[in-house]
N, C-alpha and C. Protein backbone atom coordinates (compact mmCIF):
# COMPACT_ATOMS: atom_id res chain seq x y z
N UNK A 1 6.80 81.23 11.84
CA UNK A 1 6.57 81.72 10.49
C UNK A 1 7.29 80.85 9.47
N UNK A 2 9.02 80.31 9.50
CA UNK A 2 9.42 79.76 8.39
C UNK A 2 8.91 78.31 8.57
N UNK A 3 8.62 78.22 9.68
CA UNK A 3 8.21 76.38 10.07
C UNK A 3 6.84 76.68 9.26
N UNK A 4 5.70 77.30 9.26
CA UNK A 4 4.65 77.43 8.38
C UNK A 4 5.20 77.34 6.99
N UNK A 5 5.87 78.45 6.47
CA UNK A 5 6.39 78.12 4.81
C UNK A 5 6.84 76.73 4.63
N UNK A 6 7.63 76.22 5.33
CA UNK A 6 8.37 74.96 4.97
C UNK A 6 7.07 73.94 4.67
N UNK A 7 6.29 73.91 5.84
CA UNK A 7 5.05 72.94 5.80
C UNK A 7 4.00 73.30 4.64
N UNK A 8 4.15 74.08 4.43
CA UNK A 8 3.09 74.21 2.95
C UNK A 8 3.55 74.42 2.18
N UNK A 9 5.23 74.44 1.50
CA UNK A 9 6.13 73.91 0.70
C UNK A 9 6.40 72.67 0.10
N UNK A 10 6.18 72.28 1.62
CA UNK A 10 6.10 70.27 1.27
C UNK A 10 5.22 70.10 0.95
N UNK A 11 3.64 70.20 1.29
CA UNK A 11 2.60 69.99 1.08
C UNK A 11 2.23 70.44 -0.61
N UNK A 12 3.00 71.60 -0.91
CA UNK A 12 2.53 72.04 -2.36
C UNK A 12 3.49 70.96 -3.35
N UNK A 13 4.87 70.23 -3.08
CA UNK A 13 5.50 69.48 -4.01
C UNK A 13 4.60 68.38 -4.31
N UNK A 14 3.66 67.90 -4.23
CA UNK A 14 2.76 66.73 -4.83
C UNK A 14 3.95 65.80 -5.51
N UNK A 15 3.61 65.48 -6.75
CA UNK A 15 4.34 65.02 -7.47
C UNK A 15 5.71 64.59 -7.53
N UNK A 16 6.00 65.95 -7.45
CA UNK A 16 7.58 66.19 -7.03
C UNK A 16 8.65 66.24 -5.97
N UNK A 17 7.68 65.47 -4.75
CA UNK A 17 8.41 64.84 -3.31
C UNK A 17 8.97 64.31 -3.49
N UNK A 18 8.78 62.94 -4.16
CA UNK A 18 9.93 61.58 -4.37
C UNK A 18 10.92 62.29 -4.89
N UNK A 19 11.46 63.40 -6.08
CA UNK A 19 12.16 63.65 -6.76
C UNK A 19 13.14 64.51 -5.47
N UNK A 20 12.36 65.45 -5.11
CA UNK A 20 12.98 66.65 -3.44
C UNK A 20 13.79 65.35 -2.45
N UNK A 21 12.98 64.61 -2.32
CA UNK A 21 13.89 63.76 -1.45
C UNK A 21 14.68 63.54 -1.08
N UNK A 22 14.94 62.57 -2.75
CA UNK A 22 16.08 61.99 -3.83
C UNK A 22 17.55 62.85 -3.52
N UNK A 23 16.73 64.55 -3.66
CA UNK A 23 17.86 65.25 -3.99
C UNK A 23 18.25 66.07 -2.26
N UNK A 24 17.29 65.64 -2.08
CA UNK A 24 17.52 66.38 -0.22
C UNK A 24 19.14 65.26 0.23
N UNK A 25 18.55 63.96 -0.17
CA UNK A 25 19.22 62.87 0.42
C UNK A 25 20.69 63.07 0.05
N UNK A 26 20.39 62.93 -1.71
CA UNK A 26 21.94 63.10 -2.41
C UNK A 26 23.09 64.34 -1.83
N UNK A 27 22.05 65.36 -1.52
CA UNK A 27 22.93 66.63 -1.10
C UNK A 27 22.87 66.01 0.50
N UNK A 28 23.12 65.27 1.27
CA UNK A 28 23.47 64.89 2.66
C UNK A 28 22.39 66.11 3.50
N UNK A 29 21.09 66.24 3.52
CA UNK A 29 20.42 66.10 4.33
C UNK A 29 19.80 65.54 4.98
N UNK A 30 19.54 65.23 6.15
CA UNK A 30 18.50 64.23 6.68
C UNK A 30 17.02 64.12 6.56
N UNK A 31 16.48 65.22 6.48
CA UNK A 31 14.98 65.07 5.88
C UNK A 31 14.99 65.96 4.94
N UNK A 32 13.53 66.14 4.02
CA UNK A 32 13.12 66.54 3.50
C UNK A 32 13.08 68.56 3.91
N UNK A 33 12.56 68.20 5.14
CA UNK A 33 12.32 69.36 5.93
C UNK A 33 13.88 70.65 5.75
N UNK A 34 14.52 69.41 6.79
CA UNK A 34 15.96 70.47 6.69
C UNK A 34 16.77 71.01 5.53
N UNK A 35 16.11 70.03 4.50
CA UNK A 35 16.42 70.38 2.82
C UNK A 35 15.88 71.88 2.55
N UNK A 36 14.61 71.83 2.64
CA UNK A 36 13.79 73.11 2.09
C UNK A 36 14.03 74.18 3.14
N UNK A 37 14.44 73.84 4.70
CA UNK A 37 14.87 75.02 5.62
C UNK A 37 16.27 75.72 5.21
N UNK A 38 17.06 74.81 4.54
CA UNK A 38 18.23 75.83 4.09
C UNK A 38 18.03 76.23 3.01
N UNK A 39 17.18 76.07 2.09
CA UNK A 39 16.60 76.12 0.59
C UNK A 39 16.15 77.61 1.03
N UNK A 40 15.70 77.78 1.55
CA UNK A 40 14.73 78.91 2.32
C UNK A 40 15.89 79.99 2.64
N UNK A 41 16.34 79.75 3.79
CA UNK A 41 17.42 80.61 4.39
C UNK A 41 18.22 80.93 3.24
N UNK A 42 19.00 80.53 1.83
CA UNK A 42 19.78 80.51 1.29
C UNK A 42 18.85 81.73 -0.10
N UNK A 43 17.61 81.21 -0.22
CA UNK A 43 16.63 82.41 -0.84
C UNK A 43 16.90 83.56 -0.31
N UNK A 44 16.42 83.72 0.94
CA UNK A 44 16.58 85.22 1.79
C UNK A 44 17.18 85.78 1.72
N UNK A 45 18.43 84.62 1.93
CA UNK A 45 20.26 85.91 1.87
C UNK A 45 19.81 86.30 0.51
N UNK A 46 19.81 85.35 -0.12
CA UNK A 46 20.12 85.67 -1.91
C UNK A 46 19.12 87.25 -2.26
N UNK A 47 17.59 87.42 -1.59
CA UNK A 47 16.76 88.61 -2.09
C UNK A 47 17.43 90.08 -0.98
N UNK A 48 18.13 89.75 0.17
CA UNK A 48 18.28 90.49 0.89
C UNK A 48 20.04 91.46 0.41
N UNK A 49 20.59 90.25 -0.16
CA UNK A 49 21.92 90.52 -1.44
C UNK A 49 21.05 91.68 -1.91
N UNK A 50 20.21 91.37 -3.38
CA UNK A 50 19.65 91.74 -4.07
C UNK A 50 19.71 93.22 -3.82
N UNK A 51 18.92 93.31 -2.54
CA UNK A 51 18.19 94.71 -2.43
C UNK A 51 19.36 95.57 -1.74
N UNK A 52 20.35 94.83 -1.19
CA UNK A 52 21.29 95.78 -0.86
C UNK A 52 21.98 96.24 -1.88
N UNK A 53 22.31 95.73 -3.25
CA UNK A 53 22.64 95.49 -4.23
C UNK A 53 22.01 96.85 -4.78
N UNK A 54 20.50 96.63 -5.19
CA UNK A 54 20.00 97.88 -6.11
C UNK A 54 20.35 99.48 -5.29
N UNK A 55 20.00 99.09 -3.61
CA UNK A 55 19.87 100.47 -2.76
C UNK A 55 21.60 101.24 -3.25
N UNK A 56 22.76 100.15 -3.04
CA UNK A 56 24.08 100.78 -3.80
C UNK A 56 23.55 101.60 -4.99
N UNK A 57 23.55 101.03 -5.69
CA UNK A 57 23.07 101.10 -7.41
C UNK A 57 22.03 102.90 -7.42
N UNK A 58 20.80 103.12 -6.55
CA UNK A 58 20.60 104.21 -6.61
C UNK A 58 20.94 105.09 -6.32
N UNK A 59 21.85 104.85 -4.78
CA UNK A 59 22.30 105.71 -3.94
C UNK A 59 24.00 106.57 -5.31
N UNK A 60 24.26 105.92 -5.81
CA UNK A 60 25.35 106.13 -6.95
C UNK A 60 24.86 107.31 -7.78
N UNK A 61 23.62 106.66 -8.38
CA UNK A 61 22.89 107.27 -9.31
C UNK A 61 22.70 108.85 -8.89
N UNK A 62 22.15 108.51 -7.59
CA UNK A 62 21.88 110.05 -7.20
C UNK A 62 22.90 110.68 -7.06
N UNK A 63 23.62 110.23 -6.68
CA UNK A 63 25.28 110.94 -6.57
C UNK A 63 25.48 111.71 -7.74
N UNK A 64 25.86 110.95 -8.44
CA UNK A 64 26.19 111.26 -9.93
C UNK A 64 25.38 112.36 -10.65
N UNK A 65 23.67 112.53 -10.50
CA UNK A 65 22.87 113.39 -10.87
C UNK A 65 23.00 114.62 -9.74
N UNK A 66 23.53 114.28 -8.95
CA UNK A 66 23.79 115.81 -7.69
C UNK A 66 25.04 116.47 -8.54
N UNK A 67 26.01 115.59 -8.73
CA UNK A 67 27.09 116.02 -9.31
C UNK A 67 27.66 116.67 -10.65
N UNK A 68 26.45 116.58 -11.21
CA UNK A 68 26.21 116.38 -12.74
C UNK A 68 25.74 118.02 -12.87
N UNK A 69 24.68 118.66 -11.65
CA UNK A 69 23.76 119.53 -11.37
C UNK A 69 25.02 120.46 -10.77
N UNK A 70 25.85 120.05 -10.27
CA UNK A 70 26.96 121.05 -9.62
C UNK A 70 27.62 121.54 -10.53
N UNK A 71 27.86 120.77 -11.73
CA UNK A 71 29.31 120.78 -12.52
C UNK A 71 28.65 122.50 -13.36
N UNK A 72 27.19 122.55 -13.86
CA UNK A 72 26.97 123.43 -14.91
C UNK A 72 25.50 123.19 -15.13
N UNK A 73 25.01 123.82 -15.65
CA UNK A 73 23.60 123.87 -16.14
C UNK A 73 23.82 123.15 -17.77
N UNK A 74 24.27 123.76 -18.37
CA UNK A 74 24.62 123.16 -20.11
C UNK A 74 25.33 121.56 -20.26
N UNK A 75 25.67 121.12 -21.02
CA UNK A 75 25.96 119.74 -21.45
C UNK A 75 27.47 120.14 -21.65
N UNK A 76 28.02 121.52 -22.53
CA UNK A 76 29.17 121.65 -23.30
C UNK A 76 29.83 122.05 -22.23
N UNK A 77 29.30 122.22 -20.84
CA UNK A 77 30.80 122.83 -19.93
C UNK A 77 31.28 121.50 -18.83
């Protein structure tokens, strides 16, 4: 599956290979390939962060609205 993304990653940079290279090279990778395979892996963590990130973020929320529902029915108590 990521060996497919990678290959039609490269294939979609047209233009902008010589430039990926350039910068695969400068950052001490050996190909192109192993450039965009950690490019990849380093996305994933980054969306898989993310979503652990928001699931905190609601799981709070609900807290807070359970807690909110315990305290009183009115705003002033």
């Amino acid at each position: 599956m990521q060996k497919e993304l990678i290959l039609e990653r490269i294939e979609n940079l047209r233009g902008r290979k010589p430039y990926e290279e350039k910068k695969a090279a400068k950052l001490g990778f050996v190909s192109l390939y192993k450039y965009l395979e950690d490019k990849i892996s380093k996305e994933a963590k980054a969306l898989e962060a993310d979503q652990a990130h928001k699931t905190k973020v609601k799981k709070a929320i609900k807290t807070k609205a359970v807690a909110k529902k315990q305290t009183g029915s009115c705003s002033c108590c």
